[in-house]
Each structure stands twice: as C-alpha cells, then as structure tokens.
Protein backbone atom coordinates (compact mmCIF):
# COMPACT_ATOMS: atom_id res chain seq x y z
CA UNK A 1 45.70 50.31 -18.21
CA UNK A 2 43.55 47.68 -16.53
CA UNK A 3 39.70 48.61 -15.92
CA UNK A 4 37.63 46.64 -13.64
CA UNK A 5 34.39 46.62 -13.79
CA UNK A 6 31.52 44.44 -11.41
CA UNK A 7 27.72 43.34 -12.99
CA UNK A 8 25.44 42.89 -10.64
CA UNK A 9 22.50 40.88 -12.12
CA UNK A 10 19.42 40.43 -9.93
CA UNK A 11 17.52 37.22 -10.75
CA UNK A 12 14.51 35.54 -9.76
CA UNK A 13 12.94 32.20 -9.98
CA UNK A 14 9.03 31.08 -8.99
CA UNK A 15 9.38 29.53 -5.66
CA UNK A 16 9.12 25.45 -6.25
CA UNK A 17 5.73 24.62 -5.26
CA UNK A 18 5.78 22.84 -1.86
CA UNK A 19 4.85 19.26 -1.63
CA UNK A 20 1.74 19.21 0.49
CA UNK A 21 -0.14 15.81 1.37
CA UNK A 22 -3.42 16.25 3.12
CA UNK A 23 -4.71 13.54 5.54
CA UNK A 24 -7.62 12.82 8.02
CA UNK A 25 -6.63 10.81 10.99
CA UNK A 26 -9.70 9.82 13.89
CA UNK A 27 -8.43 9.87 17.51
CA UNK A 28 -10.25 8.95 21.11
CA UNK A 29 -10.66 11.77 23.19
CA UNK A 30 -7.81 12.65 25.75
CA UNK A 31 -5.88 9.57 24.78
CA UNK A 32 -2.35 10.22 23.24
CA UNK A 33 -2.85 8.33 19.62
CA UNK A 34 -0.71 7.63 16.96
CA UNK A 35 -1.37 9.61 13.68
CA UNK A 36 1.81 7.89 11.29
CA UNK A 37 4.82 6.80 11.30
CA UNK A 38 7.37 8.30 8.99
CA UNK A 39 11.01 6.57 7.71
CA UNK A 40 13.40 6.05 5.04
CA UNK A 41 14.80 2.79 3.72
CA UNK A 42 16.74 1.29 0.56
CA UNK A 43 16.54 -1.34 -1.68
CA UNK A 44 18.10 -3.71 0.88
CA UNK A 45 14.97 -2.71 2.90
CA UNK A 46 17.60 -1.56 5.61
CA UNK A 47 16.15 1.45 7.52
CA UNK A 48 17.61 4.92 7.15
CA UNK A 49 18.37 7.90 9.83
CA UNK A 50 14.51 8.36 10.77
CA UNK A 51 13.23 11.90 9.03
CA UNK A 52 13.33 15.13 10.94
CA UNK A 53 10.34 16.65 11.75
CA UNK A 54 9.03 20.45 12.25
CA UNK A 55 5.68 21.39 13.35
CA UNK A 56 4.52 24.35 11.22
CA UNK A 57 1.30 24.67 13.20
CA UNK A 58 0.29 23.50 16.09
CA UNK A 59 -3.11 22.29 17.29
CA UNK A 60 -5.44 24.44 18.93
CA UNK A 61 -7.59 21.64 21.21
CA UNK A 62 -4.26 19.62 21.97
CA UNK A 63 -0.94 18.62 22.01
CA UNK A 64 1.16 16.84 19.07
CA UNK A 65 4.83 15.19 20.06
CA UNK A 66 6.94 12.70 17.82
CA UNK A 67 8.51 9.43 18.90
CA UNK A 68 10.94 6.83 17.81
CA UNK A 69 8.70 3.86 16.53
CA UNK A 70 8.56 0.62 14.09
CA UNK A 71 6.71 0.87 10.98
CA UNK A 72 5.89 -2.19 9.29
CA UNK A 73 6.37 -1.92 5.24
CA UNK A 74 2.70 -2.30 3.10
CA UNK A 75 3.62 -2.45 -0.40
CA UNK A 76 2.42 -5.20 -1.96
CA UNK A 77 4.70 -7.25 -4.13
CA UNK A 78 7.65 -5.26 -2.64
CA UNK A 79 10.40 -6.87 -1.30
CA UNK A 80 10.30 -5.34 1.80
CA UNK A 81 7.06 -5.71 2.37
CA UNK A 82 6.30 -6.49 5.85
CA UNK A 83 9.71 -6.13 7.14
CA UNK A 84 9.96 -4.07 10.29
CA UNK A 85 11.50 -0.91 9.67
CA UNK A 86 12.78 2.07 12.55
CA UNK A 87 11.47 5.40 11.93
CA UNK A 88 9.35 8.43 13.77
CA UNK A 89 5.82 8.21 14.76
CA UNK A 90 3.63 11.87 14.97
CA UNK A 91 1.36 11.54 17.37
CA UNK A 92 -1.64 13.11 18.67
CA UNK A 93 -3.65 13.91 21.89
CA UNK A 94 -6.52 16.14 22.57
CA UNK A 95 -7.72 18.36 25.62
CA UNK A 96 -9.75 16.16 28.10
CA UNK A 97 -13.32 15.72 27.27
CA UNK A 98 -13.09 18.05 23.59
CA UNK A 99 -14.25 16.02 20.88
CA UNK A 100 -14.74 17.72 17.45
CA UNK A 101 -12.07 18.50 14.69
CA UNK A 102 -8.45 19.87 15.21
CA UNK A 103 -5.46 20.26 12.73
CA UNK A 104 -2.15 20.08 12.49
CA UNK A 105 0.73 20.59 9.76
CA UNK A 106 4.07 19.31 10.21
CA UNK A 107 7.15 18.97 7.42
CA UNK A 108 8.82 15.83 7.38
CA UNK A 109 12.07 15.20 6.50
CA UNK A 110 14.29 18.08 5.00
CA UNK A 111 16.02 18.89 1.04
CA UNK A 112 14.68 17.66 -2.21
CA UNK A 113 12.50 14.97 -0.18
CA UNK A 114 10.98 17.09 2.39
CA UNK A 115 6.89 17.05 2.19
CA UNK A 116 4.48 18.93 4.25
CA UNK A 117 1.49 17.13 6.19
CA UNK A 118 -1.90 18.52 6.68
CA UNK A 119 -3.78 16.46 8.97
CA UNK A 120 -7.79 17.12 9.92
CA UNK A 121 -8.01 15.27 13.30
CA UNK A 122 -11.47 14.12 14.50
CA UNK A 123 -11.90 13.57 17.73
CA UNK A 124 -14.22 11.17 19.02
C-alpha cells in the first residue's frame, strides 16, 4: 500500500528594503532640462544596454520623458574616467510660467540593481 500525502507550508520573508536615492535637481521654467543621465558599463569602460526606466509618479506642474544620451564618466582616478559612455537621460519640463517645487520618482534599471529616484525639482 502506497500513501501519498502533500505539505503545504506557507512562508514569509520581510520584503527587501527598496533602494531609494533622494535628489534635488533646479530647472528654468518651461524649458525641457536634463535632470541625469543613467548607464551601465564594465571594467573595459565599454557601455552596457542603457537601464530601463519606470516612472512611479509623475509630476504634478509638468511633464518628465527619458532620452538616449552620452554621459561622460567622473570618477576620479578611475580608468574610465572621462570616457564617453551611451546611456538614458530623465529629463524634466515644467508648465509655462509655474515656478516653485515639483517631484518626481522613477526606478531605474530592473533585478538586484534596480534603485528608485526621488527627485525635488525647483523651478526657477
């Protein structure tokens, strides 16, 4: 005689804490401004497949849009630094004649390297 028998064990973990960076970025009124510009490259300072990115939420006095764009590398004593590099650039542009402070939160990139953005825009 054979018996068959099926556990079902419910288990739970904490949810990982997300990775959120906050940043202020200042912007000129009505004018379509980039915020940053976001990529991926290795140790041969070749650039990567350019990071997805997903608006979580939007802006309430404007409008926020990616684009492809070149980042040049900043890391002092790196050996890429200063080499041009493709990636996406977030970008930014406010209602005509509002000036004041807007915000924005995007995720970039997706998996185990996936961050979110908070951005405080003042608009000037």
């Amino acid at each position: 005689m054979i018996i068959s028998t099926t556990l079902a064990v419910a288990v739970s973990f904490p949810a990982a804490a997300a990775d959120v960076r906050e940043r202020n970025a200042t912007v000129a009124s009505g004018k379509m401004e980039r915020l940053f510009v976001h990529s991926d490259y290795g140790t041969d300072c070749r650039g990567g497949p350019a990071p997805k990115i997903a608006l979580k939420t939007k802006p309430k006095n404007g409008k926020f849009g990616t684009a492809a764009s070149v980042e040049v590398v900043k890391r002092d004593g790196h050996k890429c630094d200063g080499k041009k590099i493709d990636g996406i650039g977030v970008f930014y542009q406010s209602k005509p004649g509002f000036k004041g402070t807007d915000h924005v939160v995007y995720q970039r990139g997706t998996g185990k390297n996936a961050f979110v953005m908070d951005v405080t825009v003042t608009v000037k």
